[in-house]
Protein backbone atom coordinates (compact mmCIF):
# COMPACT_ATOMS: atom_id res chain seq x y z
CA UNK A 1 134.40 151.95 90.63
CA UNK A 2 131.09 153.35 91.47
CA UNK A 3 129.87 153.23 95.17
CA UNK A 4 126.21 152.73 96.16
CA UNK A 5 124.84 152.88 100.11
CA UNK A 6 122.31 150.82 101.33
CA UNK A 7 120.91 149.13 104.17
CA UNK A 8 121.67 145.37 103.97
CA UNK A 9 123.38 143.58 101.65
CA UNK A 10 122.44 140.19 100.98
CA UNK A 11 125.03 137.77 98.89
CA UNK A 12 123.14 135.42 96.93
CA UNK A 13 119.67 135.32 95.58
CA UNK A 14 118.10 131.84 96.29
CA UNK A 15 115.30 131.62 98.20
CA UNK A 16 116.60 132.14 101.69
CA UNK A 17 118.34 135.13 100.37
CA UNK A 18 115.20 136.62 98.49
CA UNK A 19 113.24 135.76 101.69
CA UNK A 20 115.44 137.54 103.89
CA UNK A 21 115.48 140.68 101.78
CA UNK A 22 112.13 140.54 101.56
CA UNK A 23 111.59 140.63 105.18
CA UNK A 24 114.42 142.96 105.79
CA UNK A 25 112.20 145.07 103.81
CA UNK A 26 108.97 144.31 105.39
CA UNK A 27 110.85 146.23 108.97
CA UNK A 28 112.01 149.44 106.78
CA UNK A 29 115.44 148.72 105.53
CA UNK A 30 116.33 148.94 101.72
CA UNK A 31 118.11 145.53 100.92
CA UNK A 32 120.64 145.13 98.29
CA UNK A 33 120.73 140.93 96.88
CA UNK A 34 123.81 140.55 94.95
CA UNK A 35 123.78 136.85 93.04
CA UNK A 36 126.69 135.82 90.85
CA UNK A 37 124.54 134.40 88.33
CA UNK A 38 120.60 134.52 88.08
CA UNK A 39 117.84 134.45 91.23
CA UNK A 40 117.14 130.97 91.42
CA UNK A 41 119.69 129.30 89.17
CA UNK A 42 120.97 126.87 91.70
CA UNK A 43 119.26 124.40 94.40
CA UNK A 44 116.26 127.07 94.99
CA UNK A 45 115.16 127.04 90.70
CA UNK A 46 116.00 123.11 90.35
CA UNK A 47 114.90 121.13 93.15
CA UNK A 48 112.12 118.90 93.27
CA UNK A 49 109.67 120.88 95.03
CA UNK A 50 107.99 118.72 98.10
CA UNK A 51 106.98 121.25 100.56
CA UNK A 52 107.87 118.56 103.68
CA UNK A 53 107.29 118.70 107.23
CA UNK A 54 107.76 114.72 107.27
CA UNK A 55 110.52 113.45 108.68
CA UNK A 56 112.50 116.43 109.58
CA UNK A 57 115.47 116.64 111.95
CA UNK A 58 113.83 117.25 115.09
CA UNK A 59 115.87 121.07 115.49
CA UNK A 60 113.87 121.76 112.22
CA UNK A 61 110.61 121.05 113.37
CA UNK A 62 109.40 124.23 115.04
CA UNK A 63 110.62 125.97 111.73
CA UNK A 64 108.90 123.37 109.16
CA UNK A 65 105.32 124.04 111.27
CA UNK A 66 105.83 127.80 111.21
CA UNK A 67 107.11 127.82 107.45
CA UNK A 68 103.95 125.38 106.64
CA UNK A 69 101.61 128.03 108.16
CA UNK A 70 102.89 130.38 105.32
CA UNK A 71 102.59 128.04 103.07
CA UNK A 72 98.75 127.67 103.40
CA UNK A 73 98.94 131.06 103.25
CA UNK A 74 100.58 132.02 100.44
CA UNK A 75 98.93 135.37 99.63
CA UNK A 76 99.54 137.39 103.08
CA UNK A 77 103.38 136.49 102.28
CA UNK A 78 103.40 136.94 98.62
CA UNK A 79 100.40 138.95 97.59
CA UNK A 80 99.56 138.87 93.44
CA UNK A 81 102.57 136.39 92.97
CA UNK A 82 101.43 133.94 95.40
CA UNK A 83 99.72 131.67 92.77
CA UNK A 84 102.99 131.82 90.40
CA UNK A 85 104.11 129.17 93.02
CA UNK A 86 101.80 126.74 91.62
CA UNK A 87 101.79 125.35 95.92
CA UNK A 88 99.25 122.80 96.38
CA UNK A 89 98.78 121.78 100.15
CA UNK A 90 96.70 119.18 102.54
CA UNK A 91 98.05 116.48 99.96
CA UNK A 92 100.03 114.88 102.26
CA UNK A 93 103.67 113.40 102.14
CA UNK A 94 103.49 109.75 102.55
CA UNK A 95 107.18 107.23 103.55
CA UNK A 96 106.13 104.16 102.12
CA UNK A 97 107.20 100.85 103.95
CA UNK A 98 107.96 97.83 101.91
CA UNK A 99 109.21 95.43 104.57
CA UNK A 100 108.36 94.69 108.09
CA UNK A 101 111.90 96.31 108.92
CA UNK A 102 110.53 99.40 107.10
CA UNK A 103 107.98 99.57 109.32
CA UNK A 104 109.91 99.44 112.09
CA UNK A 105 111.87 102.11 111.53
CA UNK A 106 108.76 104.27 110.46
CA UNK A 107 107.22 102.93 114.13
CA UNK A 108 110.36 104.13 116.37
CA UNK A 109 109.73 107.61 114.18
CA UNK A 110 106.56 108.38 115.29
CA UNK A 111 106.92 107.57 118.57
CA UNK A 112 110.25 109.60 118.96
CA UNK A 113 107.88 112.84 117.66
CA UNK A 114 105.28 112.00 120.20
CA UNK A 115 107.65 111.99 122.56
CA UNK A 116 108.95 115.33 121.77
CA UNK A 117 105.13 116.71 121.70
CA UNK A 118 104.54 116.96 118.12
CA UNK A 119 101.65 114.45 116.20
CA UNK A 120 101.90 115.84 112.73
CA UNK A 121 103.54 112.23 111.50
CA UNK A 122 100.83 109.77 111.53
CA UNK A 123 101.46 106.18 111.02
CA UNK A 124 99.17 104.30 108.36
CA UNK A 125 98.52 100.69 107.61
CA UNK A 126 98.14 98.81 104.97
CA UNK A 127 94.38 99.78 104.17
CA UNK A 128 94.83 103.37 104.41
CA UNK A 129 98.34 103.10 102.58
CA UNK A 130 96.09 102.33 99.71
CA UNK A 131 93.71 104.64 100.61
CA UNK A 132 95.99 107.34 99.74
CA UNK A 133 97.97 105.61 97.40
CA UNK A 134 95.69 103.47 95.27
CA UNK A 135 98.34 102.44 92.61
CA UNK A 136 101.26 101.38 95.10
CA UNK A 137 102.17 97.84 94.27
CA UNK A 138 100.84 95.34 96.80
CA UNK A 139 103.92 94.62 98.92
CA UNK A 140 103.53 97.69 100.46
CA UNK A 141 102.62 97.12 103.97
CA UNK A 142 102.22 101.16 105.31
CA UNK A 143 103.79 103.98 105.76
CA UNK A 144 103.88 107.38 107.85
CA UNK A 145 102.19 110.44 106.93
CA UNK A 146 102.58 114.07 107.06
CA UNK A 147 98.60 115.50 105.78
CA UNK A 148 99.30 119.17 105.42
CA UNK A 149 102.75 118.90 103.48
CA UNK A 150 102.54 120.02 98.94
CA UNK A 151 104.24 120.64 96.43
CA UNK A 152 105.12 123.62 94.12
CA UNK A 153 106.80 124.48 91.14
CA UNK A 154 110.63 125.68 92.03
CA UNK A 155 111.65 128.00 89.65
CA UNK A 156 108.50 129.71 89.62
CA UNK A 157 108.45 129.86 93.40
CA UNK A 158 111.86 131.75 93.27
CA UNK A 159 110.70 134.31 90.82
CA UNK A 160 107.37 135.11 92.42
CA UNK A 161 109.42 135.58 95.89
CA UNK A 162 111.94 138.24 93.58
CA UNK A 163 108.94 140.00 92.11
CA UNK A 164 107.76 140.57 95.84
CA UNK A 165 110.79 141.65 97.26
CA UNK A 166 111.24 143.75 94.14
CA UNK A 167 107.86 145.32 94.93
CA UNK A 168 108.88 145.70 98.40
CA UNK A 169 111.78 148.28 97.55
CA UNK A 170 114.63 145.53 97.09
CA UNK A 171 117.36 146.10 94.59
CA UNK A 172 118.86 143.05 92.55
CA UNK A 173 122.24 143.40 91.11
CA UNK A 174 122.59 139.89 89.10
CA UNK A 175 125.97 138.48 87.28
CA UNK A 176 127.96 140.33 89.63
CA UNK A 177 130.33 138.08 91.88
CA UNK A 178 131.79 139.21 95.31
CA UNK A 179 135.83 139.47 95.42
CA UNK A 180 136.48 140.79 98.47
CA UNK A 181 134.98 141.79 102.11
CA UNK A 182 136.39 144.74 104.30
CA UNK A 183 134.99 145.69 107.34
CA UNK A 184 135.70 149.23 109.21
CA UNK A 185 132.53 151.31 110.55
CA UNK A 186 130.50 149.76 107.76
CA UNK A 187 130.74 146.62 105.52
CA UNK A 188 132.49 147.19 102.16
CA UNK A 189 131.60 144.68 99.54
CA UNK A 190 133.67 144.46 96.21
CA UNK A 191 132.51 142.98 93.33
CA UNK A 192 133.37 142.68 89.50
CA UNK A 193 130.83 145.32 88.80
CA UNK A 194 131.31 147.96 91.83
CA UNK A 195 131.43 148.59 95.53
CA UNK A 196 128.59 148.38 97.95
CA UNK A 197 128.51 149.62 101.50
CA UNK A 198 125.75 148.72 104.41
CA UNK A 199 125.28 147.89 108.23
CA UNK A 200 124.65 144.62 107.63
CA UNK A 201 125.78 141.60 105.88
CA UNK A 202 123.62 138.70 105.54
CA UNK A 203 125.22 135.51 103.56
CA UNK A 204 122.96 133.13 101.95
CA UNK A 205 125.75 132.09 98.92
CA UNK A 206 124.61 128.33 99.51
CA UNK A 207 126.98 126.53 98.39
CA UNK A 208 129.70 128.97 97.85
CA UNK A 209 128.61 130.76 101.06
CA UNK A 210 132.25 128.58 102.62
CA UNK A 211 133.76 130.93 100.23
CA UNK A 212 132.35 134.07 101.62
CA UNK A 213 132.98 133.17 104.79
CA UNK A 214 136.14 132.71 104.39
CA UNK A 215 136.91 135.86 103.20
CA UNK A 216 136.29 137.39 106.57
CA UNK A 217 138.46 134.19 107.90
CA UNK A 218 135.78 132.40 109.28
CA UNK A 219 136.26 128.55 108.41
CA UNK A 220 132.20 126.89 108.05
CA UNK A 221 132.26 123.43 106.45
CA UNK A 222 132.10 123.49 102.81
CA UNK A 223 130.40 120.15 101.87
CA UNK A 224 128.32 120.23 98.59
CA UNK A 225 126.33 117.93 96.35
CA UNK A 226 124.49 117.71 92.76
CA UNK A 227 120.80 116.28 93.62
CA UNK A 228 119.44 114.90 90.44
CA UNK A 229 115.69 114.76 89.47
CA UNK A 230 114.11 113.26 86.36
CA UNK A 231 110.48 114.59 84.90
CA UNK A 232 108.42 112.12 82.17
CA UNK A 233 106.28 112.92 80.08
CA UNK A 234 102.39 113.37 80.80
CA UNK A 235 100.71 110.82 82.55
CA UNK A 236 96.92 109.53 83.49
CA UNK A 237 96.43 111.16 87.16
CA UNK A 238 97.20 108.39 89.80
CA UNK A 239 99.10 110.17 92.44
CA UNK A 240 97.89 112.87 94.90
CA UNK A 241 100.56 112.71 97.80
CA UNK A 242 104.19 113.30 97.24
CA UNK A 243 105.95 109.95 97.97
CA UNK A 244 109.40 108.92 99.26
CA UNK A 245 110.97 105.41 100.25
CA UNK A 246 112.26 104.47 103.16
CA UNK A 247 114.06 101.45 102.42
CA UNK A 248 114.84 103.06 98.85
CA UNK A 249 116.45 106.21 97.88
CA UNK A 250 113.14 108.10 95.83
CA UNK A 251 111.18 111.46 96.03
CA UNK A 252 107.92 111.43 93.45
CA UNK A 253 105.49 113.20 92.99
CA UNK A 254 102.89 113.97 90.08
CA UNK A 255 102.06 117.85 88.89
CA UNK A 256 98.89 119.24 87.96
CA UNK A 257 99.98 118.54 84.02
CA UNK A 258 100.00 114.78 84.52
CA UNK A 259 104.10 114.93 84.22
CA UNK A 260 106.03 112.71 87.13
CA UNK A 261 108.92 114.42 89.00
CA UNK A 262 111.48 112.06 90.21
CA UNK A 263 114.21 113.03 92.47
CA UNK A 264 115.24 111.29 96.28
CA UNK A 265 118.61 112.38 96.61
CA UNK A 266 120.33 110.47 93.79
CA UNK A 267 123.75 112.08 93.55
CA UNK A 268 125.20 113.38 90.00
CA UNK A 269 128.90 115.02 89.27
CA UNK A 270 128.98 118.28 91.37
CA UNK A 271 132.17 120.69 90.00
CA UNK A 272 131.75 123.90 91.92
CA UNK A 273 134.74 125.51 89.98
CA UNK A 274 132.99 125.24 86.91
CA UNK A 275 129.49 126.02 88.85
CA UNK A 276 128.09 122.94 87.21
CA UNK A 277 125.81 119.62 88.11
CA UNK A 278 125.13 117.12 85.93
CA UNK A 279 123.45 113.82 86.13
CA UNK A 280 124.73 110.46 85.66
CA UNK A 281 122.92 108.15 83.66
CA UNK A 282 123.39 105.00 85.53
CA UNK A 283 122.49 106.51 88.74
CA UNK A 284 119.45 107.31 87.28
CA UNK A 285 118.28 104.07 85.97
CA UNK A 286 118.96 102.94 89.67
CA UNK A 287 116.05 105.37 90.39
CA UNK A 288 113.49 104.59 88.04
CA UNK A 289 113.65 101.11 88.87
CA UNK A 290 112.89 102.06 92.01
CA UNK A 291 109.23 104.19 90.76
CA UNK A 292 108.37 101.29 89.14
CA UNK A 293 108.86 98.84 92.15
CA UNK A 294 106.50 100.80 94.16
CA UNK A 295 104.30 101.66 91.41
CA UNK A 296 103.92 99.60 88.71
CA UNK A 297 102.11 102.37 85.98
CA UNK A 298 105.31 103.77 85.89
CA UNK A 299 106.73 100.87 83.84
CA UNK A 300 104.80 102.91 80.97
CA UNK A 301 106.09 106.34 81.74
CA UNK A 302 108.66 108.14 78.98
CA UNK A 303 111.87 109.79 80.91
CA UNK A 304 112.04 113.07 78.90
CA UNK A 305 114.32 115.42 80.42
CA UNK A 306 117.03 115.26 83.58
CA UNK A 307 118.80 117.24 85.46
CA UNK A 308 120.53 118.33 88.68
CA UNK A 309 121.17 120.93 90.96
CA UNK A 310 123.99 122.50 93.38
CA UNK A 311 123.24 122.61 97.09
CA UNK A 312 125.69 122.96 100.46
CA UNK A 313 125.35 120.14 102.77
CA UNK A 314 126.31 120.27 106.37
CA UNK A 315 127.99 117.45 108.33
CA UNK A 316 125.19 117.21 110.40
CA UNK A 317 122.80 117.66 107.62
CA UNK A 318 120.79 120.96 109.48
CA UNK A 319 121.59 124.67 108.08
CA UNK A 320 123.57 127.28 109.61
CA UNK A 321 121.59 130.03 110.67
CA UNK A 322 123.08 133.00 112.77
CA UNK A 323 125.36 135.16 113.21
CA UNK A 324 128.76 134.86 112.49
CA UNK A 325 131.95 134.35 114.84
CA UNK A 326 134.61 136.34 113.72
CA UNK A 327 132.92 139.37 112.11
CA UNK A 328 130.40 142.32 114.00
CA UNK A 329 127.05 142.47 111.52
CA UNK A 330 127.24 139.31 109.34
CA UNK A 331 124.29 136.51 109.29
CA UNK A 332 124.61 133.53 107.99
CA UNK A 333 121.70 131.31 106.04
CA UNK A 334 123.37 128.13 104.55
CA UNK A 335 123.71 124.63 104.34
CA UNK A 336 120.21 123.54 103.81
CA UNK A 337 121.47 120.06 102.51
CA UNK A 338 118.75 119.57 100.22
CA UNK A 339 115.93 120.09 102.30
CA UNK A 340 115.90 124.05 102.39
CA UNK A 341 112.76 124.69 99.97
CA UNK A 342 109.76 124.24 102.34
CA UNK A 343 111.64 126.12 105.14
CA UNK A 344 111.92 129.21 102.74
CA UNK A 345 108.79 131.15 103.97
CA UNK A 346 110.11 131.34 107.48
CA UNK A 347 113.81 131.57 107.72
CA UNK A 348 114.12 135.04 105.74
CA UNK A 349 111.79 136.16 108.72
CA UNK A 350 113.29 134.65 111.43
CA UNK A 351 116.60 136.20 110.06
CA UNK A 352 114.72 139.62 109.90
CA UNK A 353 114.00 139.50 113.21
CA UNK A 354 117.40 138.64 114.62
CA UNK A 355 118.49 141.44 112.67
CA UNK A 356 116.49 143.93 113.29
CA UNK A 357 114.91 143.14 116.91
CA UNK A 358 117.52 141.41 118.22
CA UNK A 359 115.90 137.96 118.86
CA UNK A 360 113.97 135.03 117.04
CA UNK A 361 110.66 133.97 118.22
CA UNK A 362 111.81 130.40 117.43
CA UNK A 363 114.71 128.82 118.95
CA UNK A 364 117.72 128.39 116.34
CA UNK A 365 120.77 127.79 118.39
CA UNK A 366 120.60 124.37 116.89
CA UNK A 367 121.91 125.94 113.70
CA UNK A 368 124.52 128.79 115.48
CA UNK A 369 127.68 128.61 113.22
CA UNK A 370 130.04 128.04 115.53
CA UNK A 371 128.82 124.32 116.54
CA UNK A 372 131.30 122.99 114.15
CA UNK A 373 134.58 124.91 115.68
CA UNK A 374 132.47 123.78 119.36
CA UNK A 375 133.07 120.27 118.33
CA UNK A 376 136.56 120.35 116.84
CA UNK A 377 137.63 121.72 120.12
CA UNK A 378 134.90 119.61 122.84
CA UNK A 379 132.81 122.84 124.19
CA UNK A 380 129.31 121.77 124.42
């Protein structure tokens, strides 16, 4: 087998992989991103694109305001592929509340991020609901908004964060799987295709990234999921904001072609053997029943395609991010359990920077991997 040198070595090209090449690259190294199938093909190419600050776990906050900078600022990150994201920003993400209780719980949110100093999550009533959502059905008594949160297009966004790293100097070595992990004064990495050697290992093998760890016998939780979204066909314009429920299970939003994108964490038939996700039909009549409770128009609209995506999810639903506990040089980026795509523009960088400089500017020990042995044995 053939031998090639290099810097970093990144296993697994989804987005927090890309990033982190990408950024690895930005500080001088030459980055290697070995994916086992195509950039993108899993949760980072399939998901259904909200670019969310609203109602994050409060460790994610500081991230989801940094990333969001980026976001509105697409080009200084990406340059000429910025726009292949299709992002559109300042359109808010709105939680709609149908009941009283609804509101409630939307009510002890906001004042639970006031408390912890941030005001990005507005409450709204039932005028301004309307306001921003003119074609919500009228039991809707409010809701609670995030105004800079988008949307963008997935797949795209995956491929214009390649092309830059690409341009950057990184290497991509697709269809090539990782069999093996040795570790002497540098990191050998086998795969089907050949071996690779570097300083540093970074793994970002999302759902599959258990698997890597384990090779260097370092046990992370391997929880997993299929997220399912539905898309219809065109419709008239009648949605700016992305939506989700809060007594209901439902993520919506409208494109610029008129098409609805339907998602909000409506489970199909994950089989990570096979590398396969696939919806289930009754499951997603559940959830279009619930579009056209909160907005009637959509009792009109034509389901024409479905689908669903792998994605890790963590016990405590945050990532893992840092380094790991049983071997010198490896990073972990994992685990984003299905809430990993707006966080994409800053956790490649923040990785970068533990990397290379030894510290993060913002604080991540909520997501240090070895909170999950810490609890097993009562530390901390």
């Amino acid at each position: 087998m053939s031998i090639t040198d290099t810097d970093a070595i990144v296993i697994g090209g989804g987005l927090h992989g890309t990033s982190t090449a990408m950024h690895l690259a930005l500080k001088g190294m030459r980055p290697i991103v070995i994916e086992k199938n195509s950039v993108g093909r899993h949760a980072s190419g399939v998901n259904a694109g909200g670019v969310r600050q609203l109602l994050r776990d409060p460790a994610e906050i500081p991230l989801s305001m940094a990333a969001m900078d980026r976001w509105l600022d697409l080009e200084s990150l990406l340059g000429r592929y910025a726009a292949m994201c299709e992002f559109v920003g300042h359109i808010g993400q709105v939680a709609v509340a149908e009941t009283e209780a609804d509101m409630r719980k939307l009510e002890a949110r906001a004042a639970e991020i006031r408390a912890l100093g941030w005001n990005h999550e507005e409450l709204v009533d039932r005028q301004e609901l309307r306001r921003l959502l003119p074609a919500v059905a009228d039991h809707c008594i409010g809701g609670l908004v995030s105004r800079r949160d988008g949307q963008a297009t997935p797949y795209l966004t995956s491929q214009a964060f390649r092309l830059r790293a690409i341009e950057l100097g990184v290497r991509f070595v697709e269809g090539v799987r990782v069999t093996g992990l040795e570790h002497g004064t540098r990191w050998r990495v086998l795969t089907t295709d050949s071996i690779f050697t570097s300083e540093i290992l970074i793994n970002c093998g999302g759902a599959w990234a258990w698997q890597t760890a384990s090779l260097v016998g370092e046990t992370l939780p391997r929880g997993y999921f299929a997220a399912t979204m539905m898309v219809t066909g065109r419709m008239p314009s009648f949605v700016d904001p992305v939506v989700i429920g809060t007594g209901r299970q439902l993520s919506f939003k409208q494109t610029s072609t008129g098409t609805v994108v339907i998602g909000g964490g409506i489970l199909g038939i994950a089989d990570l053997t096979k590398e396969t996700a696939d919806p289930v039909a009754e499951r997603m009549r559940v959830s279009a029943e619930t579009c056209s409770i909160l907005f009637p128009i959509m009792r009109r609209a034509t389901i024409v395609r479905a689908w669903a995506g792998l994605e890790a999810r963590m016990p405590d639903q945050i990532p893992v991010i840092g380094p790991s506990q049983t071997a010198p040089n490896m990073w972990h980026a994992f685990g984003f359990s299905g809430h990993g795509f707006q966080l994409s523009t800053i956790v490649g960088s923040l990785l970068a920077d533990l990397i290379v400089d030894g510290r993060s500017p913002l604080p991540l020990d909520a997501f240090r991997p070895s909170r999950f042995s810490e609890a097993i044995s009562g530390v901390g």
